[in-house]
N, C-alpha and C. Protein backbone atom coordinates (compact mmCIF):
# COMPACT_ATOMS: atom_id res chain seq x y z
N UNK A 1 -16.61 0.96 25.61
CA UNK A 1 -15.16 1.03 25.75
C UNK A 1 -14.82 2.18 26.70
N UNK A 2 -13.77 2.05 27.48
CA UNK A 2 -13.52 3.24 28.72
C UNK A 2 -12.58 4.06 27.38
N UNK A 3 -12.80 5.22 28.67
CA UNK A 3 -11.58 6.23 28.04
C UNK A 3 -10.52 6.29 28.27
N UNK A 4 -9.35 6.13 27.76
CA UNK A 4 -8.66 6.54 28.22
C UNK A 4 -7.72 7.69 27.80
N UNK A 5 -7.01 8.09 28.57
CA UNK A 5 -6.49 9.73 29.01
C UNK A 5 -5.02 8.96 28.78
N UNK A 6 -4.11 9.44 28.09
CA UNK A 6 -3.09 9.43 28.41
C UNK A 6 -1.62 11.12 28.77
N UNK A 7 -1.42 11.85 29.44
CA UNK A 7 -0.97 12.89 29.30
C UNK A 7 0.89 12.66 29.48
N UNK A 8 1.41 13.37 28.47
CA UNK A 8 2.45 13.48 27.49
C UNK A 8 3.28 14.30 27.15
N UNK A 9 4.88 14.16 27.10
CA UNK A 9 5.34 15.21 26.41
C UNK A 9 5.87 14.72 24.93
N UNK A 10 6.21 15.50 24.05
CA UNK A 10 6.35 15.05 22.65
C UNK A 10 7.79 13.99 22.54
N UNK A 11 8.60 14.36 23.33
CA UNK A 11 10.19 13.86 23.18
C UNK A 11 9.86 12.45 24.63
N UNK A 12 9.26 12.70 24.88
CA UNK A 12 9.35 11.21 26.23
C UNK A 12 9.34 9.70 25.73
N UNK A 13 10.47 9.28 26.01
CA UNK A 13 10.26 7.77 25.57
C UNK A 13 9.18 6.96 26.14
N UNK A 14 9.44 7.44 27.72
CA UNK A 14 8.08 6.23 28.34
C UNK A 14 6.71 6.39 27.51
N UNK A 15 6.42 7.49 27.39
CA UNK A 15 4.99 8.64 26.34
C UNK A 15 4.92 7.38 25.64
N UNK A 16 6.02 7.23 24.72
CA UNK A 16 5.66 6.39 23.52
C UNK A 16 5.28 5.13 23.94
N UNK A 17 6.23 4.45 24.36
CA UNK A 17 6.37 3.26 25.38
C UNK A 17 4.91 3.18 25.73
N UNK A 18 4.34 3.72 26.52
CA UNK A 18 2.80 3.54 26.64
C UNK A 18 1.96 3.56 25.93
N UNK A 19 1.72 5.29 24.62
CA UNK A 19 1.30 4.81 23.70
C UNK A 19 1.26 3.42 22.37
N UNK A 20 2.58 2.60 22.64
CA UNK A 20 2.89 2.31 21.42
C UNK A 20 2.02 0.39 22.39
N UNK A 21 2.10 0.47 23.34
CA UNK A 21 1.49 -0.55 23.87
C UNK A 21 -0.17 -0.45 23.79
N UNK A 22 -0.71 0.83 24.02
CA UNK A 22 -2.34 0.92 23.79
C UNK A 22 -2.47 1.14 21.90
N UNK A 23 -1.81 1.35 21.16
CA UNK A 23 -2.07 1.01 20.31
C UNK A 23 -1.95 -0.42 19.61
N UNK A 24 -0.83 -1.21 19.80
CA UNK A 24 -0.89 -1.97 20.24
C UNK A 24 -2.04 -3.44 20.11
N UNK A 25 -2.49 -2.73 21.19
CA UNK A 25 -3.97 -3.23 21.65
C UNK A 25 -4.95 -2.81 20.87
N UNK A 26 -5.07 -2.13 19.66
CA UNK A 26 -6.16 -1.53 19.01
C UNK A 26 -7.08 -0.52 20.44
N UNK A 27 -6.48 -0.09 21.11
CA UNK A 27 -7.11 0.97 21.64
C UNK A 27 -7.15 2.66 21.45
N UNK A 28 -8.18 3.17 21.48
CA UNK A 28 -7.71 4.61 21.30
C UNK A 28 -7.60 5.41 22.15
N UNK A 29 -7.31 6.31 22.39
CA UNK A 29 -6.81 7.11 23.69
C UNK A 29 -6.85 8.31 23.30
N UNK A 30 -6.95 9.06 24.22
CA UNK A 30 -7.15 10.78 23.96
C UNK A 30 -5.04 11.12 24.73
N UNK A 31 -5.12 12.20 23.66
CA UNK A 31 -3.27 12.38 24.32
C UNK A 31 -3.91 13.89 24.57
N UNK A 32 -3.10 14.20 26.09
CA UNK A 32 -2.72 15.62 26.37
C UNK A 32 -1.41 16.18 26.41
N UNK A 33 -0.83 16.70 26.10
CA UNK A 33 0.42 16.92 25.56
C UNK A 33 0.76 18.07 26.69
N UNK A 34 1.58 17.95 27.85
CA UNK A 34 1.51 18.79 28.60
C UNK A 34 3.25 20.06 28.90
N UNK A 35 3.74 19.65 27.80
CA UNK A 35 5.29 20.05 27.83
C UNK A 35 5.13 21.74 27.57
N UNK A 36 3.90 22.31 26.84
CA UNK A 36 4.08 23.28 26.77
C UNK A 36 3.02 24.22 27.53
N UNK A 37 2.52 23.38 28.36
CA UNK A 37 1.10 24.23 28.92
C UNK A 37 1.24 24.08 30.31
N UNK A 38 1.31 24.30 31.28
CA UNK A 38 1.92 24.56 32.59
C UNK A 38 0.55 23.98 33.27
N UNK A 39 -0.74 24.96 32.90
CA UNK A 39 -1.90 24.55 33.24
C UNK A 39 -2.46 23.36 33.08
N UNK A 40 -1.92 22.61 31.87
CA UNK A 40 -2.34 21.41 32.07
C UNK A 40 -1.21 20.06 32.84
N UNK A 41 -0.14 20.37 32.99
CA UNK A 41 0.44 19.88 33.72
C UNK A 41 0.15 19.82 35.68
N UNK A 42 -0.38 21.23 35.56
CA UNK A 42 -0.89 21.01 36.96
C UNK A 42 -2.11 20.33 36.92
N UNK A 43 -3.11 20.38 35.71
CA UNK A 43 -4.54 19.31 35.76
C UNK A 43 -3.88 17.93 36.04
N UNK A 44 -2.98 17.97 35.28
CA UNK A 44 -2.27 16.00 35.18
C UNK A 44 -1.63 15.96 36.93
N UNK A 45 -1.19 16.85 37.61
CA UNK A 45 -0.74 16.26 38.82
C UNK A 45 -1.42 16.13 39.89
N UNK A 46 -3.02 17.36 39.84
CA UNK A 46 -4.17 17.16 40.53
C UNK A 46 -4.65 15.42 40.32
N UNK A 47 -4.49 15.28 39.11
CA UNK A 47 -5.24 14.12 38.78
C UNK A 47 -4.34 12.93 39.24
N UNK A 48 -3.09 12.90 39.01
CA UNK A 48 -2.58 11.83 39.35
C UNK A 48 -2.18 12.34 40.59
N UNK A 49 -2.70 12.34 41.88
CA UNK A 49 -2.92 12.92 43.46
C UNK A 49 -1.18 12.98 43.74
N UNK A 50 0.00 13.95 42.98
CA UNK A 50 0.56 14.38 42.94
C UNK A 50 2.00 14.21 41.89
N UNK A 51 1.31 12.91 41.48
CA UNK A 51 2.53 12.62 40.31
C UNK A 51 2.55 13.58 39.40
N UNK A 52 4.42 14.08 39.10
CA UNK A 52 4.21 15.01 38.47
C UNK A 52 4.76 14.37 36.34
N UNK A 53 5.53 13.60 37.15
CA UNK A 53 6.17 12.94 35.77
C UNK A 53 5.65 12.23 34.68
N UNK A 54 5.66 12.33 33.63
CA UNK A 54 4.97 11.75 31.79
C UNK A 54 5.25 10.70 31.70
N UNK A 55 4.53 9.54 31.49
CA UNK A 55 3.31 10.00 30.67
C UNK A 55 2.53 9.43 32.51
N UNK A 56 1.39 9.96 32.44
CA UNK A 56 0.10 10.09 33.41
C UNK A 56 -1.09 9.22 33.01
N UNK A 57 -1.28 8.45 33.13
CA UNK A 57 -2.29 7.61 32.27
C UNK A 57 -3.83 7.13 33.08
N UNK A 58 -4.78 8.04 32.53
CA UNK A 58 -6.39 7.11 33.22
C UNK A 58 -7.13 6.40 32.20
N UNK A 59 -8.10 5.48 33.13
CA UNK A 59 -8.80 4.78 32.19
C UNK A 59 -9.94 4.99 32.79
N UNK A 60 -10.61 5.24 32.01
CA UNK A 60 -11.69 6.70 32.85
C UNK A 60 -11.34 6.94 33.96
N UNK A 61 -11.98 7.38 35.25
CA UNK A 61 -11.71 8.12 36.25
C UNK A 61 -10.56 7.43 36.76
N UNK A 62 -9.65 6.29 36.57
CA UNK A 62 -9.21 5.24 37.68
C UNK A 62 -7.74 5.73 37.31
N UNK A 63 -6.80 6.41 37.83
CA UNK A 63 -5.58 6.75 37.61
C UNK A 63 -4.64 5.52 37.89
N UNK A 64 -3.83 4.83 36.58
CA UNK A 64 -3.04 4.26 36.26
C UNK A 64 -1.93 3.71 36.73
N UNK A 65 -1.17 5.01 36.61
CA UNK A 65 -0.05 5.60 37.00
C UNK A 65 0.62 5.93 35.59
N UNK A 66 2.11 5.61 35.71
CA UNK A 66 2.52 5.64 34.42
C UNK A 66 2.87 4.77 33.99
N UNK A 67 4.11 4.82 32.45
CA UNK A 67 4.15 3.13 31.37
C UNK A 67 4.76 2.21 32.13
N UNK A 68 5.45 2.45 33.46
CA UNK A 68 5.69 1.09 34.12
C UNK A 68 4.72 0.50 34.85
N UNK A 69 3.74 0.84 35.20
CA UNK A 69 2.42 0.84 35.74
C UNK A 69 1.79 -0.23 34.58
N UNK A 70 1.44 0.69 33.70
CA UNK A 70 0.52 0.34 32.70
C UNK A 70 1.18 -0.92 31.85
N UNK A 71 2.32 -1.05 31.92
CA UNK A 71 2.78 -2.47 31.62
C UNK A 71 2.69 -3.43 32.62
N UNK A 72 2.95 -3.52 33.78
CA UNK A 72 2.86 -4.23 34.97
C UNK A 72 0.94 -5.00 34.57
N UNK A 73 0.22 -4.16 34.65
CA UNK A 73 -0.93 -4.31 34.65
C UNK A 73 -1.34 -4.90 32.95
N UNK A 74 -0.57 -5.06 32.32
CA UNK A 74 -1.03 -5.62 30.71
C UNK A 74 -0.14 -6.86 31.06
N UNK A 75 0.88 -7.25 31.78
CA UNK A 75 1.95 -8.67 32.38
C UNK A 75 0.55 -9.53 33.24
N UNK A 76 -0.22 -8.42 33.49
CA UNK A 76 -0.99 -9.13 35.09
C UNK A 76 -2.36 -9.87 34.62
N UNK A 77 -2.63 -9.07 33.41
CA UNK A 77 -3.60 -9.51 32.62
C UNK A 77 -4.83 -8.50 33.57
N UNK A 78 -4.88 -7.78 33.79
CA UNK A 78 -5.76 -6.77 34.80
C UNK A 78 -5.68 -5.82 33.99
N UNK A 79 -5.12 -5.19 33.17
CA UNK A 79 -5.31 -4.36 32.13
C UNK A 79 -6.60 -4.81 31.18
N UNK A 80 -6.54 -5.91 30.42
CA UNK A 80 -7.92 -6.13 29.88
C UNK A 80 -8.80 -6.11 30.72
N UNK A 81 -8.98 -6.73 32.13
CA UNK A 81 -10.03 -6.65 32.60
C UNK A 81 -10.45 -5.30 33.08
N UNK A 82 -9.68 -4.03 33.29
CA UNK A 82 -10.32 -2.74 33.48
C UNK A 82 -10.89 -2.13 31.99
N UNK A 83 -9.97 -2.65 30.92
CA UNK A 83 -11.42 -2.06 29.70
C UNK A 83 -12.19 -3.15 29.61
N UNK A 84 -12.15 -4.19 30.20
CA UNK A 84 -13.44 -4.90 29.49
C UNK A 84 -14.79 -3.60 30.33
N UNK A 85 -14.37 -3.08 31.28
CA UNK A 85 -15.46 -2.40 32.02
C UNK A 85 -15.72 -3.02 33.08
């Protein structure tokens, strides 16, 4: 199963919105919660090659984007096929 990364602030609707779709799916996901840590907000915008806005979502190395992203891609049916691996 890939990993996936989702990074987050506690009050964000989209946050949930994405989480509430990978759960959902019986998937698990690692959350980084970046509302109060500056440092990891700049890891999440290195990573998403400058997006700065929540939620940030990878599935292992392959950056997402965010929950309009990550829904687009569960409509497309290309979401299962990046965790199938």
């Amino acid at each position: 199963m890939p990993k996936i990364t989702i990074y987050s602030t506690m009050l964000c609707p989209y946050c949930f919105m994405a989480k509430r779709l990978l759960t959902k799916k019986g998937l698990e996901f690692e959350e980084i919660d970046v509302g109060a840590n500056p440092g990891l907000r700049d890891e999440m915008t290195d990573r998403a090659d400058g997006r700065h806005t929540v939620p940030q979502i990878f599935i292992d190395d392959r950056h997402v984007g965010g929950c309009d992203d990550l829904h687009a891609l569960d409509r497309s049916g290309e979401l299962d096929t990046l965790l199938a691996g």
